[in-house]
Protein backbone atom coordinates (compact mmCIF):
# COMPACT_ATOMS: atom_id res chain seq x y z
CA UNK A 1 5.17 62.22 -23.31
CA UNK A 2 6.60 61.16 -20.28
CA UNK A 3 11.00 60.68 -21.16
CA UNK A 4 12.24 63.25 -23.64
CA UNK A 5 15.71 62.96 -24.56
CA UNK A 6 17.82 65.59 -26.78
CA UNK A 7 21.33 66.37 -28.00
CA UNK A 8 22.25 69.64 -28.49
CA UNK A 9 25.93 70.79 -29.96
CA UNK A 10 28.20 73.65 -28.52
CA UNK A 11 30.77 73.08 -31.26
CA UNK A 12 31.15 72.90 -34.90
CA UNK A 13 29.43 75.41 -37.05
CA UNK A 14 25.85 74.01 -38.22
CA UNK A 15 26.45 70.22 -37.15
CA UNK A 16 29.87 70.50 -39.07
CA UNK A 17 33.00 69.71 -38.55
CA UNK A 18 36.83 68.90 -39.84
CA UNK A 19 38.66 65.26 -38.98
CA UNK A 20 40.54 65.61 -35.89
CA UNK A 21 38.02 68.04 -33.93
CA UNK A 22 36.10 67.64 -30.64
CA UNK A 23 32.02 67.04 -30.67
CA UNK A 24 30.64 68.75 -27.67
CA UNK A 25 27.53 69.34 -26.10
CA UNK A 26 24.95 68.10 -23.66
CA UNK A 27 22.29 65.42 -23.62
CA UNK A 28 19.28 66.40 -21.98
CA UNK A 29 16.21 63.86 -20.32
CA UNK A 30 13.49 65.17 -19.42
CA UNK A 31 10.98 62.96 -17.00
CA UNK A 32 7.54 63.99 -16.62
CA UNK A 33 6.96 61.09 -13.90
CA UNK A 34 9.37 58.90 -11.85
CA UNK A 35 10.62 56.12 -14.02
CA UNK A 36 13.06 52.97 -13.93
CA UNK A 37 16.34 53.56 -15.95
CA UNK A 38 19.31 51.38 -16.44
CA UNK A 39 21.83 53.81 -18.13
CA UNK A 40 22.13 56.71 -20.25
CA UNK A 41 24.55 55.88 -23.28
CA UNK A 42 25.89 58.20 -26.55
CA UNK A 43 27.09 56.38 -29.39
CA UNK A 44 29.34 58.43 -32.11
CA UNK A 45 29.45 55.93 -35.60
CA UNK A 46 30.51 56.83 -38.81
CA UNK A 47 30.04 53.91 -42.01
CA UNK A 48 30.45 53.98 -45.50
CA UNK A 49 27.85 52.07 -47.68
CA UNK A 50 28.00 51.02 -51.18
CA UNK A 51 24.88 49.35 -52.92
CA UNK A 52 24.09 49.19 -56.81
CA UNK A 53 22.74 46.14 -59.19
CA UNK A 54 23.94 44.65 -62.14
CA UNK A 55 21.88 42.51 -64.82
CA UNK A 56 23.13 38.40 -65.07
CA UNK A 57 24.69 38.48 -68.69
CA UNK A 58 25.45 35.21 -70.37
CA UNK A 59 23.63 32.41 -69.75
CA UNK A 60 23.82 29.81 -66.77
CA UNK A 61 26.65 32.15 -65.48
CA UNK A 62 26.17 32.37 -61.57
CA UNK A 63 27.91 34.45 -59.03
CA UNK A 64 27.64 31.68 -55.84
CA UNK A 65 25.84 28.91 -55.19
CA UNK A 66 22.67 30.86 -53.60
CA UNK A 67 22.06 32.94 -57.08
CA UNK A 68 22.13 29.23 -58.93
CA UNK A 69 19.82 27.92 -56.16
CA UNK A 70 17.05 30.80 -55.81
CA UNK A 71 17.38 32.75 -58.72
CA UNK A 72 15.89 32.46 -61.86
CA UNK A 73 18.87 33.89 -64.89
CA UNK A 74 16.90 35.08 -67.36
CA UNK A 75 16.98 39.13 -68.94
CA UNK A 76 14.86 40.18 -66.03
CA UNK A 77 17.53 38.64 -63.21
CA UNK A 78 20.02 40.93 -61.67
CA UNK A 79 22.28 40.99 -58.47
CA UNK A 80 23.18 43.57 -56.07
CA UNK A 81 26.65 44.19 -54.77
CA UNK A 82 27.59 45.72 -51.55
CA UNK A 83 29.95 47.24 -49.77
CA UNK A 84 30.84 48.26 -45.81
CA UNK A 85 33.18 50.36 -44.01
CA UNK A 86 32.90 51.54 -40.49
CA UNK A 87 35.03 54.56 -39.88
CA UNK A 88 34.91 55.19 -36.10
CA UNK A 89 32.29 53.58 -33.39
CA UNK A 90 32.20 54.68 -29.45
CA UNK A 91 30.04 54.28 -26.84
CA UNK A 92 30.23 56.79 -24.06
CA UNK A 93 27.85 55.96 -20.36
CA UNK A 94 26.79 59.49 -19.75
CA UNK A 95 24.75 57.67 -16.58
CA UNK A 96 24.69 54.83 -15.06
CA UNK A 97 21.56 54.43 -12.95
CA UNK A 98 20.10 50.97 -13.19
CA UNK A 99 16.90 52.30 -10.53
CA UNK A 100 14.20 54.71 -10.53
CA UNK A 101 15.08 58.33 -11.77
CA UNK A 102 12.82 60.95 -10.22
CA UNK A 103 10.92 63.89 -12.34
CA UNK A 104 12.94 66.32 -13.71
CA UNK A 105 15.23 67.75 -16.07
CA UNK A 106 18.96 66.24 -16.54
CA UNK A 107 21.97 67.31 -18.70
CA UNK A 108 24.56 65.34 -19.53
CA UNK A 109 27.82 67.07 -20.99
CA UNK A 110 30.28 65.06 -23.34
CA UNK A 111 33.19 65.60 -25.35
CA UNK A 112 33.93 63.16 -28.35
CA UNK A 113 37.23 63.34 -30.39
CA UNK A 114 36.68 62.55 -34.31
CA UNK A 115 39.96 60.80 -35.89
CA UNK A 116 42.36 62.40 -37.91
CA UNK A 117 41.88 59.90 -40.65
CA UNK A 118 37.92 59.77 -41.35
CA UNK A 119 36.68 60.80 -45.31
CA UNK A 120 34.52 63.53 -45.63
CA UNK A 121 30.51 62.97 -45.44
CA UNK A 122 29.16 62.05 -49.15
CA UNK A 123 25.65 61.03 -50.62
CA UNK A 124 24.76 59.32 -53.56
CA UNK A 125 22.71 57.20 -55.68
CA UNK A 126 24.95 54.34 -55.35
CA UNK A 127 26.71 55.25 -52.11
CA UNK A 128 27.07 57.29 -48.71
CA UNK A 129 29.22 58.46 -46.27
CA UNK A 130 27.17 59.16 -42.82
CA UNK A 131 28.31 60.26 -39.24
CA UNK A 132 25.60 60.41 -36.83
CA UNK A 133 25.30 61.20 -32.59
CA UNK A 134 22.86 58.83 -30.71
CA UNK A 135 22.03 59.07 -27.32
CA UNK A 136 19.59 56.21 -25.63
CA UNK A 137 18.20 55.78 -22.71
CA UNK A 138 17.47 52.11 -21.75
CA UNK A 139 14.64 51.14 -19.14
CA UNK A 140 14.63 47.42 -18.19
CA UNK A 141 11.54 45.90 -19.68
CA UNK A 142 11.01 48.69 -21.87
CA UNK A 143 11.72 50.14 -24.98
CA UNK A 144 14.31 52.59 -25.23
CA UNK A 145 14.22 56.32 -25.85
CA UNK A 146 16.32 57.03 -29.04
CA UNK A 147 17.21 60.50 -30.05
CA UNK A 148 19.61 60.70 -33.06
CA UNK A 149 21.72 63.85 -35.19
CA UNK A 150 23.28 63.54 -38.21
CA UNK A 151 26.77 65.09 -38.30
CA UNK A 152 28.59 66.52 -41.40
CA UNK A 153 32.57 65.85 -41.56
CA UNK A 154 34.39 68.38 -44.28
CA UNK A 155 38.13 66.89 -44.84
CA UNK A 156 40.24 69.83 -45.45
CA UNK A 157 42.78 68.93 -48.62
CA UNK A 158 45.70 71.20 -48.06
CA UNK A 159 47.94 71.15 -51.55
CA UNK A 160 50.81 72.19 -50.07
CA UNK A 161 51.24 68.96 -48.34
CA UNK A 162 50.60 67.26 -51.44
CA UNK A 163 53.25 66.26 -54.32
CA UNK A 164 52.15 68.04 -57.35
CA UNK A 165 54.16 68.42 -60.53
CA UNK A 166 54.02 70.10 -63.80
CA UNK A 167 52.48 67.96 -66.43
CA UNK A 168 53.20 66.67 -69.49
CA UNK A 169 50.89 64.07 -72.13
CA UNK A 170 51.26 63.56 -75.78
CA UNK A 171 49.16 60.94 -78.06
CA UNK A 172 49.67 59.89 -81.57
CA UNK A 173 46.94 59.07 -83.59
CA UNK A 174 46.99 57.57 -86.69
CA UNK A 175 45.02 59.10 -89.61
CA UNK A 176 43.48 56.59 -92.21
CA UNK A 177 42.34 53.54 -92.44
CA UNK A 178 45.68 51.50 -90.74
CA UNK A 179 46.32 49.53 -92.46
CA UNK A 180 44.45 49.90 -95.97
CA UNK A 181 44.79 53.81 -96.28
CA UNK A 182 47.86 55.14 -94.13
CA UNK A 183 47.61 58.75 -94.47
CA UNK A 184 50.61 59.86 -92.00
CA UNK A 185 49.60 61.05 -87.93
CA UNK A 186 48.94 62.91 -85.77
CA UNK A 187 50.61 64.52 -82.68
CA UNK A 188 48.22 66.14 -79.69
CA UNK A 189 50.37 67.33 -76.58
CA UNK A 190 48.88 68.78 -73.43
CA UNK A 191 50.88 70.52 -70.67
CA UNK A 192 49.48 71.95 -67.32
CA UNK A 193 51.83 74.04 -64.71
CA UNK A 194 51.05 71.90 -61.92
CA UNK A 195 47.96 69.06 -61.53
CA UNK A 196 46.73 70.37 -58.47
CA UNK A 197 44.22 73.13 -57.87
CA UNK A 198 41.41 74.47 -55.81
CA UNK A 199 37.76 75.39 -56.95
CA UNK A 200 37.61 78.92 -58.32
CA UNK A 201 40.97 78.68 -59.93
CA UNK A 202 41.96 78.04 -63.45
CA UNK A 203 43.77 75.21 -64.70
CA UNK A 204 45.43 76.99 -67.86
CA UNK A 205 46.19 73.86 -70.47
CA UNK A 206 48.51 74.30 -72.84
CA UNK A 207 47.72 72.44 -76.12
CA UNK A 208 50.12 72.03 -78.95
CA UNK A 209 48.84 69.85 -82.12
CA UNK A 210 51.32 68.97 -85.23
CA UNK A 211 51.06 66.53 -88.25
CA UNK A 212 52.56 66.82 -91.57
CA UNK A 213 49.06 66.49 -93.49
CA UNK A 214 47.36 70.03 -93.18
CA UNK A 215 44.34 68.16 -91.29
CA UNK A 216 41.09 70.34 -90.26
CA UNK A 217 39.91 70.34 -87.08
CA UNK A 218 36.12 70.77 -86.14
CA UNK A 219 36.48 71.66 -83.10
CA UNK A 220 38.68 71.32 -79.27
CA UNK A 221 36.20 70.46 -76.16
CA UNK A 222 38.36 70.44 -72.84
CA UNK A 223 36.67 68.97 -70.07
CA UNK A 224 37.09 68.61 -66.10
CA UNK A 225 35.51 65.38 -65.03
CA UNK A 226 34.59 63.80 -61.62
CA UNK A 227 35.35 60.16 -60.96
CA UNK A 228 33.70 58.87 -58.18
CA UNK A 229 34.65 55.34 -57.67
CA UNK A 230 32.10 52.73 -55.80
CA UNK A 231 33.59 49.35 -54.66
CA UNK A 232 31.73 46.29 -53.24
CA UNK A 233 33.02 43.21 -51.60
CA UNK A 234 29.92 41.05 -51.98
CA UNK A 235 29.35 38.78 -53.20
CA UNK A 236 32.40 38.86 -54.81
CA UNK A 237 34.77 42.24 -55.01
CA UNK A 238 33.64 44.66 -57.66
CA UNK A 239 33.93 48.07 -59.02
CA UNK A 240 31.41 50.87 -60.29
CA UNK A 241 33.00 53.65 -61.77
CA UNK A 242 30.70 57.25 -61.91
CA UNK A 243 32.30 60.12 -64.58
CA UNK A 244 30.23 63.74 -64.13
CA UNK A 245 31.63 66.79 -66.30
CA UNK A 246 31.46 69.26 -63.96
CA UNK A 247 33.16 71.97 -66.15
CA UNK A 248 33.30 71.93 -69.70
CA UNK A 249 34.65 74.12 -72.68
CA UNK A 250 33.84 73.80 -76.61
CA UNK A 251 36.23 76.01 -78.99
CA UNK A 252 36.24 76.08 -82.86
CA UNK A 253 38.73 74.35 -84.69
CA UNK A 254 41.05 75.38 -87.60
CA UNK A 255 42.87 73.71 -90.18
CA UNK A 256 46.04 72.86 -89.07
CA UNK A 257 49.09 74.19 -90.81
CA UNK A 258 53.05 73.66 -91.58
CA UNK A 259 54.87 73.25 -87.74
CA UNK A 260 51.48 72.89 -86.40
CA UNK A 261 49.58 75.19 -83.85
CA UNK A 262 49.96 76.00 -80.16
CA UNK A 263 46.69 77.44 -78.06
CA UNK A 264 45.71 77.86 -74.41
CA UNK A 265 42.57 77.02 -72.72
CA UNK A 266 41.24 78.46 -69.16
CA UNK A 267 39.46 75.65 -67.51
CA UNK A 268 37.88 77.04 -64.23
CA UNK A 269 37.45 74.68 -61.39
CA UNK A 270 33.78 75.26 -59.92
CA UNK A 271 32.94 74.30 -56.31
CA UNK A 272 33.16 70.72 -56.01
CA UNK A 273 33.87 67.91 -53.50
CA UNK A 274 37.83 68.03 -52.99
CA UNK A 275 39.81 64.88 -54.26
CA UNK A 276 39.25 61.98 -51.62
CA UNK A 277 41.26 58.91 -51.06
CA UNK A 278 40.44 57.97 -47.19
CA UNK A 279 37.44 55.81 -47.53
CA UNK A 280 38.32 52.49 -48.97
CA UNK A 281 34.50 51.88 -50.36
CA UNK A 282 34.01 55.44 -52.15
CA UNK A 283 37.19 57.57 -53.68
CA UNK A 284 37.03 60.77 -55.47
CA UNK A 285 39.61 61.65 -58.15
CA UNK A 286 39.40 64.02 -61.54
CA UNK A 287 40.99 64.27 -65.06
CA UNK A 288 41.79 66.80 -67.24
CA UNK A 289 40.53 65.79 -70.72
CA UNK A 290 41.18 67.55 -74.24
CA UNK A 291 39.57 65.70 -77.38
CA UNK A 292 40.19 67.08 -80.87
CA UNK A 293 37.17 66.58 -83.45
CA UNK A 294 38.95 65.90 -86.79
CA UNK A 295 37.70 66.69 -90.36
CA UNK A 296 38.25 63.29 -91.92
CA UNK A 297 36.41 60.67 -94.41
CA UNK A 298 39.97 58.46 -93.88
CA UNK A 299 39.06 57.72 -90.26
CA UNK A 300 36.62 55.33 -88.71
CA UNK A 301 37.54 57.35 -85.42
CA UNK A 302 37.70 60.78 -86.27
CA UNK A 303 38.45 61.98 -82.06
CA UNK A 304 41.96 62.57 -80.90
CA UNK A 305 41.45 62.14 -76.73
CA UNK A 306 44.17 62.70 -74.33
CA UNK A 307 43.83 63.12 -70.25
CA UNK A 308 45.90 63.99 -67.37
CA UNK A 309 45.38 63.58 -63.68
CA UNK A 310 44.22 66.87 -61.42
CA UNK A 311 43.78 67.13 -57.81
CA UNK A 312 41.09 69.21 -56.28
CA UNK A 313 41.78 70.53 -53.16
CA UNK A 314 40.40 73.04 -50.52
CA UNK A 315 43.93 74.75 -49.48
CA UNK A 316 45.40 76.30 -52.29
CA UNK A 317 49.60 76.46 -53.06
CA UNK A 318 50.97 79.24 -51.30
CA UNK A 319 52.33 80.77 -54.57
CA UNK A 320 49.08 79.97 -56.66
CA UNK A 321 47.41 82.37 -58.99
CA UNK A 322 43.71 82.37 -57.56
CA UNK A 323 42.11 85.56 -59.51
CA UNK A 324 39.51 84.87 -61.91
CA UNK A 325 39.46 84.26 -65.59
CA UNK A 326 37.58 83.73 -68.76
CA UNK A 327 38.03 80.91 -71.29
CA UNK A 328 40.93 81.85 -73.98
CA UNK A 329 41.20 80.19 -76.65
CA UNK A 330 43.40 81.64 -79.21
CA UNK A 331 45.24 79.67 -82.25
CA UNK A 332 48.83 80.09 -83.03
CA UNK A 333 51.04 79.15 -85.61
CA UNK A 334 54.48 76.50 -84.22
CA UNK A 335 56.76 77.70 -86.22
């Protein structure tokens, strides 16, 4: 092999690092014979991607004028959207030589600031998040030497600099068959300390149910879910929406009765991506949900479903409760 060219890092921890930090380290060519070089260049790029296809539904309905054109809408037809965001892109001339570099080693030092305001590296199905460190060597007449690193970003989400507040959600749900068999309602309430947390802790959710009909329930199932949002802008803006439970509890029911019943369940946050709003083409948000199975031939919908907004973070509160816990769920009486 007669160029070599390599990037090694002197910072970060494992090719790591936060928003806001410097990449350093060294490019180093290698020459096994005297050669003809232009210049030596590092690129630092960070993009967002978002691909995903959807089948044609109704017929003759067209997106633009190409899909009428060169596409055939029948059940087999579909059409991918796409989206693109470019976080950060610099070029850096480590060397410029533009005649013949003798044999020999060569090491280039640089030192590349990352913003403050890039999203944290992500990979999915439908969508990344990728940083990378490229260093080239162009030769006139001759194809260049490419030698590229992937580089992970971790966005630090510090809840104290967040505004969280104790939370409050009630639903009614009607019990019957509105409006042919009105049997009365019901009232489910869930209240949280505060909506933000860190993974490890417990999100302790009070739930309070009440109706005047002594109504069984089957069961409670509170869930934490993931909402990982993917938005294109071709060929025309549009929005895929991915739910994961990433932590889930099922406790029996009982039949509810006079004043209604009050219980407490320990939802513990496991290690997941923090709560991300930065990148424009992939956001990361969560919900608390509680749904009541009810013990009723009256209802065509026999789920009571109520959610409330949590933020996952990485810092916790200064003041927050962070020892471990077990799921409680104990019944008692409203009086």
């Amino acid at each position: 092999m007669t160029v070599k060219v390599e990037i090694v890092l002197t910072s970060g921890t494992d090719g790591c690092f936060q928003p806001g930090q410097e990449v350093v380290g060294e490019v180093i060519v290698v020459l096994t014979k005297t050669i003809k070089v232009s210049r030596l260049k590092l690129t630092l790029s960070g993009i967002g991607r978002t691909e995903w296809s959807e089948p044609i539904s109704g017929r003759g309905r067209f997106l633009n004028l190409e899909q009428f054109l060169f596409q055939v809408n029948d059940e087999s037809s579909s059409v991918n959207f796409t989206g693109k965001e470019r976080y950060l892109h610099s070029e850096l001339i480590l060397c410029q030589v533009n005649d013949f570099m003798p044999a020999g080693g060569y090491t280039y030092g640089f030192a590349c600031p990352l913003p403050d305001s890039i999203p944290s590296s992500y990979n999915s199905t439908n969508g990344h998040i990728r940083y990378s460190l490229t260093a080239t060597l162009e030769r006139p007449w001759k194809a260049s030497k490419v030698h590229s690193i992937s580089l992970g970003i971790i966005r630090q989400l510090d809840l104290n600099t967040e505004i969280l507040l104790p939370i409050k959600a009630e639903h009614t749900k009607s019990l019957g068959c509105w409006p042919c068999l009105p049997s009365g309602s019901l009232v489910l309430s869930v209240q949280i300390p505060t909506n933000g947390f860190v993974p490890g802790q417990i999100i302790p959710a009070l739930i309070q149910v009440s109706s005047r009909r002594h109504v069984t329930i089957r069961k409670v199932t509170t869930v934490l879910i993931q909402q990982t949002t993917f938005s294109a802008r071709w060929p025309k803006a549009r929005q895929r929406i991915e739910s994961v439970v990433v932590s889930k509890n099922v406790s029996p029911g009982i039949r509810l009765p006079d004043g209604g019943v009050l219980a407490e369940d320990n939802l513990q946050v496991p290690w997941v991506q923090p709560t991300s709003r930065c990148s424009k083409v992939i956001k990361i948000s969560y919900e608390l949900k509680v749904a009541l199975e009810l013990d009723s031939w009256l209802m065509l919908d026999r789920h009571a479903v109520i959610s409330v907004p949590i933020v996952i973070g990485t810092i916790a509160e200064r003041d927050a409760d962070l020892s471990d816990g077990e799921s409680v769920h104990v019944w008692m009486r409203d009086d």
